[in-house]
C-alpha atoms as a PDB file:
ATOM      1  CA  UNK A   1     -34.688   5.065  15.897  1.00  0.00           C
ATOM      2  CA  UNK A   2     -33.488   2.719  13.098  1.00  0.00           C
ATOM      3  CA  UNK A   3     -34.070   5.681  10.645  1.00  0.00           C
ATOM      4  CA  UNK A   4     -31.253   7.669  12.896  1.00  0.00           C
ATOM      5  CA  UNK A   5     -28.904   4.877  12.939  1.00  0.00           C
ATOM      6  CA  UNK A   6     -29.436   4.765   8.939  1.00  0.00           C
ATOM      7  CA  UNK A   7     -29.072   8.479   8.337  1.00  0.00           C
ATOM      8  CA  UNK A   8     -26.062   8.722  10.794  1.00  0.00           C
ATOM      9  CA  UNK A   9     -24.670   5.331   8.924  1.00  0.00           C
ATOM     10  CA  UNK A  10     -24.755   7.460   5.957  1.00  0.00           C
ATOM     11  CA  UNK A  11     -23.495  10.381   7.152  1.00  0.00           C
ATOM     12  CA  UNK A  12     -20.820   8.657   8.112  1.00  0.00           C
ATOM     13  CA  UNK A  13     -20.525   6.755   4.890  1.00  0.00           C
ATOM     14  CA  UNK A  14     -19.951   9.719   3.010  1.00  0.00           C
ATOM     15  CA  UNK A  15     -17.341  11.090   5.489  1.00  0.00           C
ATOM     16  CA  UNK A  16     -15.512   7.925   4.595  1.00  0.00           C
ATOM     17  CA  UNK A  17     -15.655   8.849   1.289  1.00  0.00           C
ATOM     18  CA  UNK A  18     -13.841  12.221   1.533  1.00  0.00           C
ATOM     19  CA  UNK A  19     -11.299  10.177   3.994  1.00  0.00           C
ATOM     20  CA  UNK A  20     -10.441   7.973   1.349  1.00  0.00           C
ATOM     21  CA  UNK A  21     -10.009  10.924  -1.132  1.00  0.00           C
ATOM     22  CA  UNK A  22      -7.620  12.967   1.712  1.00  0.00           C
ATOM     23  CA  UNK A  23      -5.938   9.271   2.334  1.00  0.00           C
ATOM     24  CA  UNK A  24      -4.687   9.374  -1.657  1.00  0.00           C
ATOM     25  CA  UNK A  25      -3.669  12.933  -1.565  1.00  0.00           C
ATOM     26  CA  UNK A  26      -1.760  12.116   0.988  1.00  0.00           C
ATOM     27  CA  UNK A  27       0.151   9.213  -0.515  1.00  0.00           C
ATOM     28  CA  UNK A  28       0.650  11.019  -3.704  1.00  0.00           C
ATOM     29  CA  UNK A  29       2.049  13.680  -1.462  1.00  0.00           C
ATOM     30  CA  UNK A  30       3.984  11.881   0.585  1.00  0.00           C
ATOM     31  CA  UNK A  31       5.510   9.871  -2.699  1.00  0.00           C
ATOM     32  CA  UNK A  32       6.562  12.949  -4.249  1.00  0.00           C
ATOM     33  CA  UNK A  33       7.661  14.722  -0.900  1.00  0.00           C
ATOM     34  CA  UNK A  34       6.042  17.793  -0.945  1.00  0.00           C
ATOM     35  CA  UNK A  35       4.921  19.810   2.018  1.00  0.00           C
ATOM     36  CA  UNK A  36       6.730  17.421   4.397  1.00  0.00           C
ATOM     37  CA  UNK A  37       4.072  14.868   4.724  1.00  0.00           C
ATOM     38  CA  UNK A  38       5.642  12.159   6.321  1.00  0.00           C
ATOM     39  CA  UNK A  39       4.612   8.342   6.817  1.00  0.00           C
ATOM     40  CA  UNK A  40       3.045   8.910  10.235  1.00  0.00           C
ATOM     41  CA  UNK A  41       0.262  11.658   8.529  1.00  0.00           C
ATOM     42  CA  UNK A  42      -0.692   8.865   6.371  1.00  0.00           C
ATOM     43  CA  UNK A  43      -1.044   6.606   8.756  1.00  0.00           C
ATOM     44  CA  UNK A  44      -3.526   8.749  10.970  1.00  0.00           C
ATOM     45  CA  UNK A  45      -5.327   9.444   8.063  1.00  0.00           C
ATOM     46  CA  UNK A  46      -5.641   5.907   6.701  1.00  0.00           C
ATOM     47  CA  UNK A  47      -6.605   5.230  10.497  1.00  0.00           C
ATOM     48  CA  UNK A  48      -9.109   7.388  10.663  1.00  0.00           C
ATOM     49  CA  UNK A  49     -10.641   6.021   7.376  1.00  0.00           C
ATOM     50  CA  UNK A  50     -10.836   2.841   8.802  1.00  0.00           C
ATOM     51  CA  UNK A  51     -11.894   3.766  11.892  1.00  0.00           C
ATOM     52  CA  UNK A  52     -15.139   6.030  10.161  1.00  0.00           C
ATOM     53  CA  UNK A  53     -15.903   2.883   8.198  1.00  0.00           C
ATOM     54  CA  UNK A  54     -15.928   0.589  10.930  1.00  0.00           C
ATOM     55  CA  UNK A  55     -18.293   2.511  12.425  1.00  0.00           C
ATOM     56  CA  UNK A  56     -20.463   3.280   9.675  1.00  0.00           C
ATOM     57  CA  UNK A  57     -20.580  -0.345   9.260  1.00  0.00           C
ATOM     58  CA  UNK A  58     -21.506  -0.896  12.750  1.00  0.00           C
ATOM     59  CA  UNK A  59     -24.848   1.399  12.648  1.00  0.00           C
ATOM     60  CA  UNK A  60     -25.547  -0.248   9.893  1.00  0.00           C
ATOM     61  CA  UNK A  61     -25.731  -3.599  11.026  1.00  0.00           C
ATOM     62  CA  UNK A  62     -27.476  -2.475  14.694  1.00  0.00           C
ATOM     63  CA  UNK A  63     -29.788  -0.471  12.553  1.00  0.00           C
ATOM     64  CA  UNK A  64     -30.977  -3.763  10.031  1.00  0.00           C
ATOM     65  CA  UNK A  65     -31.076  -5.643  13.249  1.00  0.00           C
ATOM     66  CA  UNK A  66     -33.617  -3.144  15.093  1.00  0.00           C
ATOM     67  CA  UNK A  67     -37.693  -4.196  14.749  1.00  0.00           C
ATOM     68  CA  UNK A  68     -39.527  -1.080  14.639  1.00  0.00           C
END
């Protein structure tokens, strides 16, 4: 079980990643004004990096805390 919660940690880890890479294409984007992003698509996006995180983090810690 804590070899899931590790593997799904990382999983999610490196989902974060690519969130934080579609987070600064979207501020260069938005900056610039092209395609119409707005403010709000950033927003969602750095939510959603945040929120990915958060949880990655959370396995994490539940997972070190597990005695198998």
């Amino acid at each position: 079980m804590k070899g899931l919660l590790l593997i799904i940690g990382a999983i999610l880890g490196l989902m974060g990643k690519g969130a934080s890479i579609a987070l600064a294409i979207a501020l260069i984007l938005w900056l610039i004004g092209l395609f119409g992003i707005t403010g709000s698509d950033v927003l969602r996006v750095l939510f959603a990096m945040v929120a990915i995180y958060a949880t990655s983090i959370i396995l994490f810690v539940i997972a070190e805390s597990k005695e198998d």
